[in-house]
N, C-alpha and C. Protein backbone atom coordinates (compact mmCIF):
# COMPACT_ATOMS: atom_id res chain seq x y z
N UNK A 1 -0.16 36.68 14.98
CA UNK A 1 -0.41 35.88 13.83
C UNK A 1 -1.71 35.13 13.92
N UNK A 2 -2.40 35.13 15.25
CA UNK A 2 -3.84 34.72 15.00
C UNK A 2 -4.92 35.11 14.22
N UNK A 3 -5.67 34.35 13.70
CA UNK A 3 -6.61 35.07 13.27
C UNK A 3 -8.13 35.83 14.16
N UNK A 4 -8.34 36.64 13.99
CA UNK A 4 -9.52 37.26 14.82
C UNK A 4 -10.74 37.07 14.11
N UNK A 5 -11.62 36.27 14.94
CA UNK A 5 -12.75 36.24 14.27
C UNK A 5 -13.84 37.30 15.49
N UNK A 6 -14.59 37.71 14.12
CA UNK A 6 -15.65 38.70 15.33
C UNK A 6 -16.89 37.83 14.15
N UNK A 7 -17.49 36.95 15.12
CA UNK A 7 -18.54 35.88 14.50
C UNK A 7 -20.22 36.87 14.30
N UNK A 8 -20.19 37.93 14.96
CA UNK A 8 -21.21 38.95 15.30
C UNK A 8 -21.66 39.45 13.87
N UNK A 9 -20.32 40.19 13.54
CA UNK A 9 -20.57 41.14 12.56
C UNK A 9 -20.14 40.36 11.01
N UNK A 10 -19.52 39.11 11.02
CA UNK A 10 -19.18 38.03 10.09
C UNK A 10 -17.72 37.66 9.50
N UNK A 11 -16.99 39.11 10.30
CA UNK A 11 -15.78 39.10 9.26
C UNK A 11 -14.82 37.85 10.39
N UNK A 12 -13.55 37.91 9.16
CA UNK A 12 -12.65 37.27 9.86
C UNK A 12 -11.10 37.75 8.98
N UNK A 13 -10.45 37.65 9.54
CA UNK A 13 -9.50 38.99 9.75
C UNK A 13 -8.14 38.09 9.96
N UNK A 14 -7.52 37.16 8.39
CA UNK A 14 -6.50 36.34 7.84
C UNK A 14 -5.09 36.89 7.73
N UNK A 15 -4.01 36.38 8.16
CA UNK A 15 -2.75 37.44 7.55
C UNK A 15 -2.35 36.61 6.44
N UNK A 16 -1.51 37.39 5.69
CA UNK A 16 -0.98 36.77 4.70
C UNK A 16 -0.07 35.47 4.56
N UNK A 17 0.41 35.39 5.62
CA UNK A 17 0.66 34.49 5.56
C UNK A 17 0.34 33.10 6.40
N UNK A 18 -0.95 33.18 6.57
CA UNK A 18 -2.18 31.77 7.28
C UNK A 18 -2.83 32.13 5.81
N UNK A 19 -3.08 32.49 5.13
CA UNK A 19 -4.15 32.51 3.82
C UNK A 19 -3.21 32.08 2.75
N UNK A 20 -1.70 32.27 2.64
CA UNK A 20 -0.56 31.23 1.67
C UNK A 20 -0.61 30.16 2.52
N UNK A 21 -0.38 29.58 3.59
CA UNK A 21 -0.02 28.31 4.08
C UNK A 21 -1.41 27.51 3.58
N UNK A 22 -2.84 28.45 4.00
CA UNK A 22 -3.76 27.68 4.10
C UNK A 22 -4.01 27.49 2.34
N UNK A 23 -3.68 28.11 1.67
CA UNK A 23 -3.92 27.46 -0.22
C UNK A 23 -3.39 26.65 -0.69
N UNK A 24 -1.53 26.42 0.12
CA UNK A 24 -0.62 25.14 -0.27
C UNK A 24 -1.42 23.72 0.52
N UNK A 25 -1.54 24.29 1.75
CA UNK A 25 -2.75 22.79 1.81
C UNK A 25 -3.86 22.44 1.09
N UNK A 26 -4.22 23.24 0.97
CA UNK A 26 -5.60 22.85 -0.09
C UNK A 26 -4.75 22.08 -1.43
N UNK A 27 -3.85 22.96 -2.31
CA UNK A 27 -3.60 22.37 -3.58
C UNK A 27 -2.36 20.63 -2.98
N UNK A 28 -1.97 20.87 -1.66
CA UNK A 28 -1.70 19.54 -1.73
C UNK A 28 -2.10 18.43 -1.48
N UNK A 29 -3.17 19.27 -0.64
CA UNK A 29 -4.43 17.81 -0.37
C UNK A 29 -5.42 17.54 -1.75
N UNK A 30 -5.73 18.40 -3.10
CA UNK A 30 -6.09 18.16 -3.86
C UNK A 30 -4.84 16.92 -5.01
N UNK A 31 -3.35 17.43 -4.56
CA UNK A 31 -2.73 16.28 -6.02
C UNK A 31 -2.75 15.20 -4.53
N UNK A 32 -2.52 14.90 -3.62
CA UNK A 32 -2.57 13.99 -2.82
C UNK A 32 -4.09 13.18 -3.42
N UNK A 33 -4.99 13.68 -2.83
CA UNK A 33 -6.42 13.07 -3.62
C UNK A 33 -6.32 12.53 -4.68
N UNK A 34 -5.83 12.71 -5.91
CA UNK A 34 -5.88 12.91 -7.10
C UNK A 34 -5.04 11.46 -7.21
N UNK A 35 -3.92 11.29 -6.56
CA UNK A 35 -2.97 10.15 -6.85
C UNK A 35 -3.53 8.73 -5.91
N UNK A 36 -4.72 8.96 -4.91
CA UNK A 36 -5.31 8.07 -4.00
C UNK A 36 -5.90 7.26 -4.94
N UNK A 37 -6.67 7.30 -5.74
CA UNK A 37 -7.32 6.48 -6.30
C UNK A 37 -6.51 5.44 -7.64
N UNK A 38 -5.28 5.93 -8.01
CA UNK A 38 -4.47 5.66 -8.88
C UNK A 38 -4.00 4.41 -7.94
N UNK A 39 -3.31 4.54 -6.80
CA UNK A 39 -2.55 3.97 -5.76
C UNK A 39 -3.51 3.08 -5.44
N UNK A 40 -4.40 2.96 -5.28
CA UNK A 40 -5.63 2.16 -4.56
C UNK A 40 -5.94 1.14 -6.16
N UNK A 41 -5.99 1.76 -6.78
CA UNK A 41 -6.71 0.90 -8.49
C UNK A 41 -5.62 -0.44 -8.85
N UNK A 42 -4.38 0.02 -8.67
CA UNK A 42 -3.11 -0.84 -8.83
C UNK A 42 -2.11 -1.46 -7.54
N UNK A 43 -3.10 -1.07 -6.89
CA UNK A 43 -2.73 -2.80 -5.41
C UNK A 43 -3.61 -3.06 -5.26
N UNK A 44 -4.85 -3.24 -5.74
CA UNK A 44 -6.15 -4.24 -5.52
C UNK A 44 -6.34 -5.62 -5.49
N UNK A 45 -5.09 -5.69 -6.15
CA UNK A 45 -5.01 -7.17 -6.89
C UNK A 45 -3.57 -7.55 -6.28
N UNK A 46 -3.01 -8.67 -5.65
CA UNK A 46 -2.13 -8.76 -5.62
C UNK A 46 -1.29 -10.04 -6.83
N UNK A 47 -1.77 -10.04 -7.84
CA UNK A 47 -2.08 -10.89 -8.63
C UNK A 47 -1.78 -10.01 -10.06
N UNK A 48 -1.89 -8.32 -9.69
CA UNK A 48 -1.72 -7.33 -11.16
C UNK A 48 -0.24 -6.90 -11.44
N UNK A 49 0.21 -7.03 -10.68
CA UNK A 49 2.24 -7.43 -11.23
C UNK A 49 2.67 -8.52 -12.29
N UNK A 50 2.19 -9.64 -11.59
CA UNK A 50 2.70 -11.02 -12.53
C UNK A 50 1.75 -10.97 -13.68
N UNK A 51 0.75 -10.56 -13.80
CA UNK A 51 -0.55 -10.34 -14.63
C UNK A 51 0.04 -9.27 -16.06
N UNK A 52 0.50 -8.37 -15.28
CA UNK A 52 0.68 -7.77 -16.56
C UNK A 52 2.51 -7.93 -16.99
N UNK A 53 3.14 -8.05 -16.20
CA UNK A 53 4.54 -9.10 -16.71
C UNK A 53 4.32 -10.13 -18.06
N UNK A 54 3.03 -10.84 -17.97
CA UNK A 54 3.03 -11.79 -18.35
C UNK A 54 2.74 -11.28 -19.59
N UNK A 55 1.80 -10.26 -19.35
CA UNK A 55 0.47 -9.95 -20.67
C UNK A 55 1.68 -9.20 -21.20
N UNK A 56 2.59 -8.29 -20.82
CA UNK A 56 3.39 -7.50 -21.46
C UNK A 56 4.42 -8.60 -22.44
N UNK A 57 4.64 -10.15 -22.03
CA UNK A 57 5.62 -10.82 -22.92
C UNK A 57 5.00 -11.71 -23.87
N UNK A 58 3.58 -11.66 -23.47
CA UNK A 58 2.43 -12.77 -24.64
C UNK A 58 2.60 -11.17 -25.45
N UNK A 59 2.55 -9.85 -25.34
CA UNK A 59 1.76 -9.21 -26.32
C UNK A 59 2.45 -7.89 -26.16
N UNK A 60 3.35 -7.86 -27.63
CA UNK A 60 4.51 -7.00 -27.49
C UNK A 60 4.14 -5.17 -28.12
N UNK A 61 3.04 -4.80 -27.24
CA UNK A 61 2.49 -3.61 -27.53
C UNK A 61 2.21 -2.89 -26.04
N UNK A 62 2.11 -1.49 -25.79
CA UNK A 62 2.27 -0.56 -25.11
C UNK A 62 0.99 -0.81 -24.45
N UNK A 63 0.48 -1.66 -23.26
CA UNK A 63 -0.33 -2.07 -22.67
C UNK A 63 -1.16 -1.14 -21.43
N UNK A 64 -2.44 -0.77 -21.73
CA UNK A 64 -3.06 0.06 -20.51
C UNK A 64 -3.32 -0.56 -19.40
N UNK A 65 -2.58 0.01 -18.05
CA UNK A 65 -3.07 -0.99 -16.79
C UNK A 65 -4.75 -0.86 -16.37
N UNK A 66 -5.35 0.06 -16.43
CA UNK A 66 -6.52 0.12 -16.47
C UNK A 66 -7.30 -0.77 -17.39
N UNK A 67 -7.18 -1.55 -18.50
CA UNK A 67 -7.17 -2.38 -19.24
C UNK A 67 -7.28 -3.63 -18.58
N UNK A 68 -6.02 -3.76 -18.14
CA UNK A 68 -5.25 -4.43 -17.73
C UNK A 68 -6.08 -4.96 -16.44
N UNK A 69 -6.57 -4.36 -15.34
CA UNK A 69 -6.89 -4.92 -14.68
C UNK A 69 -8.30 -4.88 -14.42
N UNK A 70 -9.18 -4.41 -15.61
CA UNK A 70 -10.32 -5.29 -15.90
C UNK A 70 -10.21 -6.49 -16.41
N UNK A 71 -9.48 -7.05 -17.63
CA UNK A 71 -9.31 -8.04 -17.89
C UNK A 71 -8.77 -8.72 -16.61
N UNK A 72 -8.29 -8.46 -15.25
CA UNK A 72 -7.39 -9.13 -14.11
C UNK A 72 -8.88 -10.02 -13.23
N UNK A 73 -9.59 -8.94 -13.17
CA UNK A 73 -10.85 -9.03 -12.50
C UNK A 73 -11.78 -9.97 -13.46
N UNK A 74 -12.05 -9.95 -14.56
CA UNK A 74 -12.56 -10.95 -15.08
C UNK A 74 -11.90 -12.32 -14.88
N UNK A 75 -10.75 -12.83 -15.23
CA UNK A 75 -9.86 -13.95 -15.03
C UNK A 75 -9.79 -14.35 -13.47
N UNK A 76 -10.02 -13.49 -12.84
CA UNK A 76 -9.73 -13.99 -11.19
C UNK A 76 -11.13 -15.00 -11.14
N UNK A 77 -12.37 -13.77 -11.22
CA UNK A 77 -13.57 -14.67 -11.12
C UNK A 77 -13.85 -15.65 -11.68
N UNK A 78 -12.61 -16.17 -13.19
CA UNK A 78 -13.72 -17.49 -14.04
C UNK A 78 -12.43 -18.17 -13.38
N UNK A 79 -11.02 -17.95 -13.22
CA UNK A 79 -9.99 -18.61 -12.83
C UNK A 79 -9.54 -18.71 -11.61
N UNK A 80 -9.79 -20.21 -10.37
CA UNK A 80 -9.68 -19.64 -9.17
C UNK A 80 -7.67 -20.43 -9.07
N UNK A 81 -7.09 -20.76 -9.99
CA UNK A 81 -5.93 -21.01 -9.82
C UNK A 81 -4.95 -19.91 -10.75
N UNK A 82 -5.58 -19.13 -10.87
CA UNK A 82 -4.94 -18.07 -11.84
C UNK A 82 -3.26 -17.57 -11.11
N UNK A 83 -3.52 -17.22 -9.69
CA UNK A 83 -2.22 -17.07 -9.76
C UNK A 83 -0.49 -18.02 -9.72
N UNK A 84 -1.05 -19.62 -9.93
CA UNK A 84 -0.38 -20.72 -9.74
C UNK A 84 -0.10 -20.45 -11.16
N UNK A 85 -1.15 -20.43 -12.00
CA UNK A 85 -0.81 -20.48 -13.67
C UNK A 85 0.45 -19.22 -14.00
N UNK A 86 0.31 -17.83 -13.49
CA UNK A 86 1.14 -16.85 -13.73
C UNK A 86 1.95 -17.00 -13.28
N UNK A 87 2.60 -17.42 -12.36
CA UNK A 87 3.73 -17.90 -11.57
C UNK A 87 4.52 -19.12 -12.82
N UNK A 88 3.27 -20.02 -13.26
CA UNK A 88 4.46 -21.05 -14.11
C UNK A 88 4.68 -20.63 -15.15
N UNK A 89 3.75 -19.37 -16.14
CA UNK A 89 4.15 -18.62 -17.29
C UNK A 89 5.62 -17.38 -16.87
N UNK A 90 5.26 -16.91 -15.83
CA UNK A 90 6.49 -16.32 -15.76
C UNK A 90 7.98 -16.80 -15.47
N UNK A 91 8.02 -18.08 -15.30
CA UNK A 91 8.83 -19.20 -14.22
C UNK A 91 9.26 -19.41 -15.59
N UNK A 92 8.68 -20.06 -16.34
CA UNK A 92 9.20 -20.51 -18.07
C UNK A 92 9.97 -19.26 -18.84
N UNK A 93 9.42 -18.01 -18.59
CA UNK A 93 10.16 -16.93 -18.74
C UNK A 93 10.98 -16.21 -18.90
N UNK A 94 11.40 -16.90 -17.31
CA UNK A 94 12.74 -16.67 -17.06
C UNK A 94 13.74 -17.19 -17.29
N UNK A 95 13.17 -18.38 -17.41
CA UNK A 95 14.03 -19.81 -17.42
C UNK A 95 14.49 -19.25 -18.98
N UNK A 96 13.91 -19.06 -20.01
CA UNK A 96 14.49 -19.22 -21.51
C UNK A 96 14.56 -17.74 -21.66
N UNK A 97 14.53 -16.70 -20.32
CA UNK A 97 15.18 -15.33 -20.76
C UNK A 97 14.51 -14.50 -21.78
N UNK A 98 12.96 -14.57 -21.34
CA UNK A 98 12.17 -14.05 -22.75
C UNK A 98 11.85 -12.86 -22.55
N UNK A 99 11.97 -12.52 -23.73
CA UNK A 99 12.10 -10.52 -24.36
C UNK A 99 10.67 -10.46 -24.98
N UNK A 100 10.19 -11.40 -25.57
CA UNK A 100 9.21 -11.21 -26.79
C UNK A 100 8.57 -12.40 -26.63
N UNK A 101 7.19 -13.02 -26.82
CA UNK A 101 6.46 -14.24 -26.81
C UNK A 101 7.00 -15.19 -27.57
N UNK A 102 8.02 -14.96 -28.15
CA UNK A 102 8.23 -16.25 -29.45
C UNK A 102 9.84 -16.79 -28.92
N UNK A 103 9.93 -15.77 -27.39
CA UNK A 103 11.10 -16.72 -26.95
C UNK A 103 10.94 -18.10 -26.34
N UNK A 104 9.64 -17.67 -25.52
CA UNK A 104 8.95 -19.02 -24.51
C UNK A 104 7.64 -19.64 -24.83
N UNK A 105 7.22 -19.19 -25.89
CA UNK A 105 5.53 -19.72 -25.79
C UNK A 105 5.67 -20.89 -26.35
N UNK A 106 6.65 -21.41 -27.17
CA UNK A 106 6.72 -23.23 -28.20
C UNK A 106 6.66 -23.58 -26.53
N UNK A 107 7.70 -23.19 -25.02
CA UNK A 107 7.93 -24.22 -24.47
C UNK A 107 7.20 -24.24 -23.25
N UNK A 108 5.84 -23.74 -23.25
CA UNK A 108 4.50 -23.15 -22.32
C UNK A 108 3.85 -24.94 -22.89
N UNK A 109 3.71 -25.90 -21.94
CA UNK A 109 3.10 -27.22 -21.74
C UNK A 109 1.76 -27.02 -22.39
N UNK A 110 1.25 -28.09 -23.04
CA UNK A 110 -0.18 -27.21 -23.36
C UNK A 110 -0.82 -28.00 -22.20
N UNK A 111 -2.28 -27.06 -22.15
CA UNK A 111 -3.07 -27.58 -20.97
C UNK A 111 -3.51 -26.46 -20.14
N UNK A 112 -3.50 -26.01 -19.09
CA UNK A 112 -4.51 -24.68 -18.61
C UNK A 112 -3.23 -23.63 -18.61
N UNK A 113 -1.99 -24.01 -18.68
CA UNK A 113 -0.83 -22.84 -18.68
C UNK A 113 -1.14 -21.83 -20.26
N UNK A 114 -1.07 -23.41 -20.99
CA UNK A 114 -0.95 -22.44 -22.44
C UNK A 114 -2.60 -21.42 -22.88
N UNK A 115 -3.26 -22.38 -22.04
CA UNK A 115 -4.63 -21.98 -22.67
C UNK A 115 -4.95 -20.64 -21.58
N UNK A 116 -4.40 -20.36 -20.79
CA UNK A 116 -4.51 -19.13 -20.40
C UNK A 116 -3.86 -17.88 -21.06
N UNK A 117 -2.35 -18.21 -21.63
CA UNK A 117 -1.74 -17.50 -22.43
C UNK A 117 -2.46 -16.85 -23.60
N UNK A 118 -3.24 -18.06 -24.00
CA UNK A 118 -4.39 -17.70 -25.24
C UNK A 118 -5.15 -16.69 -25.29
N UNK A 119 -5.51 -16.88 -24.08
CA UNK A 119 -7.24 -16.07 -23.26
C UNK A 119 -6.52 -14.68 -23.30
N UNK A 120 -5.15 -14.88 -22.65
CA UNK A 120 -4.26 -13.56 -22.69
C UNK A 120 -4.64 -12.50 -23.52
N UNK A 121 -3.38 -13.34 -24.63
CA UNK A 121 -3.65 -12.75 -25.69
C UNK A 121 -4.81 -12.21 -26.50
N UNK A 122 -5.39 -12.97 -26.77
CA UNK A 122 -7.07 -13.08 -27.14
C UNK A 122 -7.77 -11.60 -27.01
N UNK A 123 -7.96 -11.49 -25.13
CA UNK A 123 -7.76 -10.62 -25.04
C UNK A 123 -7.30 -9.28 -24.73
N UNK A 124 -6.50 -8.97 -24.65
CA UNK A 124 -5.72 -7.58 -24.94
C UNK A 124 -5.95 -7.08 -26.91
N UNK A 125 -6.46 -8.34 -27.50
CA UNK A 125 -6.61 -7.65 -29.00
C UNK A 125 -8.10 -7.42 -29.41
N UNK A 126 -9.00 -8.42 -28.36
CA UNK A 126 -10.54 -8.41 -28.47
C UNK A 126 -11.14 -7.46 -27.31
N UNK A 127 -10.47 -7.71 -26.59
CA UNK A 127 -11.33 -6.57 -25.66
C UNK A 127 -12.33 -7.68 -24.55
N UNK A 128 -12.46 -8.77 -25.00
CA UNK A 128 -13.53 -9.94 -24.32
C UNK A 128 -12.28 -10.98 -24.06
N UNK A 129 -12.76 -11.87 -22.85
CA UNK A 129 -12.18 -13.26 -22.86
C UNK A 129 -12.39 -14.39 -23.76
N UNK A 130 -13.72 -14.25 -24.38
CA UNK A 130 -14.04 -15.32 -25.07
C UNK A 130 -14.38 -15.03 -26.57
N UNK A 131 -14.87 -15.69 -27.53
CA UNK A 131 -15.36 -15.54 -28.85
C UNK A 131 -17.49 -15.70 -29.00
N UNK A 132 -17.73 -15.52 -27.93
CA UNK A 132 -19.49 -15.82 -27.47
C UNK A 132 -19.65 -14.78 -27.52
N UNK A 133 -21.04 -14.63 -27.68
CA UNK A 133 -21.96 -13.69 -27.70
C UNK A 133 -22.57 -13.15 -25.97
N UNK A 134 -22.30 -13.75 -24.78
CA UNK A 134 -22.11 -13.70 -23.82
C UNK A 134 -21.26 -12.79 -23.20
N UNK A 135 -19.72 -13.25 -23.74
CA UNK A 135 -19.01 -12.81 -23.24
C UNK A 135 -18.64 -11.23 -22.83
N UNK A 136 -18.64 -10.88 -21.23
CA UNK A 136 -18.05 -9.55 -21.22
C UNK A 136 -17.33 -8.94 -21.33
N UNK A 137 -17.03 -8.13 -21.95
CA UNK A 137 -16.48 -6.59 -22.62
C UNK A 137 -15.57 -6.24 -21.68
N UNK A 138 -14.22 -5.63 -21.75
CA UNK A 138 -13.40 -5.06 -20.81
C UNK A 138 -12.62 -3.84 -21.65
N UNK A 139 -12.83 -4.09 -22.71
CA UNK A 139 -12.34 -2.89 -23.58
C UNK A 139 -13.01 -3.00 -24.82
N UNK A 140 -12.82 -1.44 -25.21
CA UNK A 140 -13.45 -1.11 -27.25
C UNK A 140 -12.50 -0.66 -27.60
N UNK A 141 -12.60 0.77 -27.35
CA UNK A 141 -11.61 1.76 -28.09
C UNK A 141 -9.99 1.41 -27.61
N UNK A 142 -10.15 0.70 -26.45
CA UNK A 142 -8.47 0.39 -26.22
C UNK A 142 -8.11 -1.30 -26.57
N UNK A 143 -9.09 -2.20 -26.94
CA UNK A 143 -8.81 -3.00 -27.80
C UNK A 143 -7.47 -2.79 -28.89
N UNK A 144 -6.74 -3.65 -28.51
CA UNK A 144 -5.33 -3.80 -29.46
C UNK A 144 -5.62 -4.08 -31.48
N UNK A 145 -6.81 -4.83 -31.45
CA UNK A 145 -7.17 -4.69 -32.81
C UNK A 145 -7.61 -3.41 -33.93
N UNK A 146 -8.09 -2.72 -32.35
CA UNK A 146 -8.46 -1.26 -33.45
C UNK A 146 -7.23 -0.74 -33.06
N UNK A 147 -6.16 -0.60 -32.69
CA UNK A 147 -5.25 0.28 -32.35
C UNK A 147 -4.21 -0.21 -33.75
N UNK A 148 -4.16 -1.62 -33.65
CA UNK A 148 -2.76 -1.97 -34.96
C UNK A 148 -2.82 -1.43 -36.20
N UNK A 149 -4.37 -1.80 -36.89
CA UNK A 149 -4.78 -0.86 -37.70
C UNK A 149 -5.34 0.21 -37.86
N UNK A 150 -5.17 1.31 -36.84
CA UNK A 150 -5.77 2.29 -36.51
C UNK A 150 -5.10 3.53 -37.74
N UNK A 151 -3.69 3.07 -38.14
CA UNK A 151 -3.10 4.12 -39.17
C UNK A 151 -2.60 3.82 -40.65
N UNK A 152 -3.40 2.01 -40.99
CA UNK A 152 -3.16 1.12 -41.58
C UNK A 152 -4.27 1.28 -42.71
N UNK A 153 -5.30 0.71 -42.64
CA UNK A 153 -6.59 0.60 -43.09
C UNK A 153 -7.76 1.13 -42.62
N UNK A 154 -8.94 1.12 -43.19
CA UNK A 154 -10.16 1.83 -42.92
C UNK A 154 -11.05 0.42 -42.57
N UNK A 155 -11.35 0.36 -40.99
CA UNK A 155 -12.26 -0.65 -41.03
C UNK A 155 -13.42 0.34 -41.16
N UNK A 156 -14.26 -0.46 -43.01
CA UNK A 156 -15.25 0.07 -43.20
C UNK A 156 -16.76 0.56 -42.15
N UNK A 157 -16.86 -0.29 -40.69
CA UNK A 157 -17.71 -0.13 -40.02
C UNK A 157 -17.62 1.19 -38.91
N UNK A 158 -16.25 1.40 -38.94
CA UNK A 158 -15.42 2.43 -37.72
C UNK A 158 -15.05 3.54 -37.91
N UNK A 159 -14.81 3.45 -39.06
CA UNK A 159 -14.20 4.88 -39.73
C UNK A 159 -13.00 5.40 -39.39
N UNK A 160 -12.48 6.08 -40.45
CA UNK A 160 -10.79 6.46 -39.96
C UNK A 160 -10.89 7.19 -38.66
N UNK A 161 -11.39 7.43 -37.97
CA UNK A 161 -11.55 8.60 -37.06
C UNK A 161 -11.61 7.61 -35.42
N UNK A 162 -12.26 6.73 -35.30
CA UNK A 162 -11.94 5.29 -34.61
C UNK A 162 -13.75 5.31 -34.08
N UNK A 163 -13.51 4.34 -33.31
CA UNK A 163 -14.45 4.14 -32.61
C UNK A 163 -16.12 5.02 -32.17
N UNK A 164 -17.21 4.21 -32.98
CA UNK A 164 -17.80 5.70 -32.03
C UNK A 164 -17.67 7.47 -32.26
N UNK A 165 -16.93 7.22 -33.59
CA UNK A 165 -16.75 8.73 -33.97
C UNK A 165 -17.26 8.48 -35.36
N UNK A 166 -18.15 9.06 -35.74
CA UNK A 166 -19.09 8.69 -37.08
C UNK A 166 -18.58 10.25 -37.74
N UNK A 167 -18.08 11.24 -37.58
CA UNK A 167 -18.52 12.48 -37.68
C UNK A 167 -17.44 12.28 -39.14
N UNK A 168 -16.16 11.84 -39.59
CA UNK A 168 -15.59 11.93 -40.46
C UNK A 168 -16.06 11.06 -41.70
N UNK A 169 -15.73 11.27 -42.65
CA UNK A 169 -16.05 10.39 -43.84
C UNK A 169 -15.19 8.88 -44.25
N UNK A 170 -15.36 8.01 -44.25
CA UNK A 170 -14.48 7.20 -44.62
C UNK A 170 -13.88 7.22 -46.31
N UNK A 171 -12.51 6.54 -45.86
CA UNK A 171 -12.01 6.29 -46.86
C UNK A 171 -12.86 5.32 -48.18
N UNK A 172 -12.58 6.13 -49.56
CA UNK A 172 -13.54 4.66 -50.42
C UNK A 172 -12.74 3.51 -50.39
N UNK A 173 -13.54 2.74 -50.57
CA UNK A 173 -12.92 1.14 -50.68
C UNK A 173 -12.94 0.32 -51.42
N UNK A 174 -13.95 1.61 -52.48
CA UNK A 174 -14.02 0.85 -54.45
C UNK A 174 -12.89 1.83 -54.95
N UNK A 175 -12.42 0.97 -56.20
CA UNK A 175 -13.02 -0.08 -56.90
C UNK A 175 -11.67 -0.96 -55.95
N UNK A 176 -12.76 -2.27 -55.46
CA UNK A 176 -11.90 -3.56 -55.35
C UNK A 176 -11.11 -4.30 -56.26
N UNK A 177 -10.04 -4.86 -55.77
CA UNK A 177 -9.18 -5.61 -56.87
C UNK A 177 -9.78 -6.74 -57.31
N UNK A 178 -9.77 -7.20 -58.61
CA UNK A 178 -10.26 -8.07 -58.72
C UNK A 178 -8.99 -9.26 -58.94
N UNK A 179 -9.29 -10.88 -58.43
CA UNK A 179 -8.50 -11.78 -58.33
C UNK A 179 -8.97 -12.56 -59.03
């Protein structure tokens, strides 16, 4: 079952079955690879569990963790008590058993608890932490604002087609109603 190599003349001389063993390693060291960087992206943070717990009960839509933990990475750097704050948003949480933001957010203290909740929210629908012209970007096309009305209305600047895709025609938007 060895293989014979004659290095002289170039060949090398595989049995069938060292040339099947040796392709299942290859394709399992390729999905192995493939899942390394997934595994590595979502324990970076030990801070992206309670993070998106939280973001998942401020904001009751189908949330991207990749999203998710750009916005994590922005908030760490402007917030150095961020994970004391997620701990007392999720702590309130539990306490009033919340399914949906409108179980616990009246009883979120105002002050840096609630005003993080804000930023939360804010963004997962803006895509930015802030409302400045400064502020950095963590999402477009997965912005929660173009997604709600994505099958709703024609934002005249975007086009039915979304983001960055100019190629379709928009919907007209005359004649306006008049009030």
């Amino acid at each position: 079952m060895s293989a014979s190599h004659d290095l002289s003349s170039g060949q090398v001389n595989l049995s069938r079955r060292q040339v099947l063993l040796s392709g299942a390693v290859i394709i399992a060291g390729g999905l192995i690879a493939s899942t390394l960087p997934r595994c590595a992206f979502a324990d970076s943070s030990l801070q992206f569990m309670p993070f998106m717990q939280v973001s998942r009960l401020l904001v009751n839509h189908r949330l991207d963790d990749v999203v998710g933990q750009r916005m994590l990475a922005l908030l760490e750097a402007e917030q150095p008590d961020l994970s004391n704050l997620l701990n007392q948003l999720l702590t309130i949480a539990k306490a009033h058993q919340a399914k949906v933001v409108e179980d616990f957010f009246p009883a979120i203290p105002a002050g840096p608890a609630q005003d993080l909740a804000r930023r939360i929210i804010f963004g997962w629908y803006t895509g930015s932490l802030a409302p400045t012209r400064d502020a950095k970007s963590f999402a477009f096309e997965q912005a929660l604002t173009w997604r709600v009305t994505q099958d709703q209305i024609t934002i005249p600047s975007y086009g039915i087609s979304g983001p960055n895709r100019w190629q379709r025609a928009n919907a007209p938007v005359l004649p306006l109603p008049q009030f």
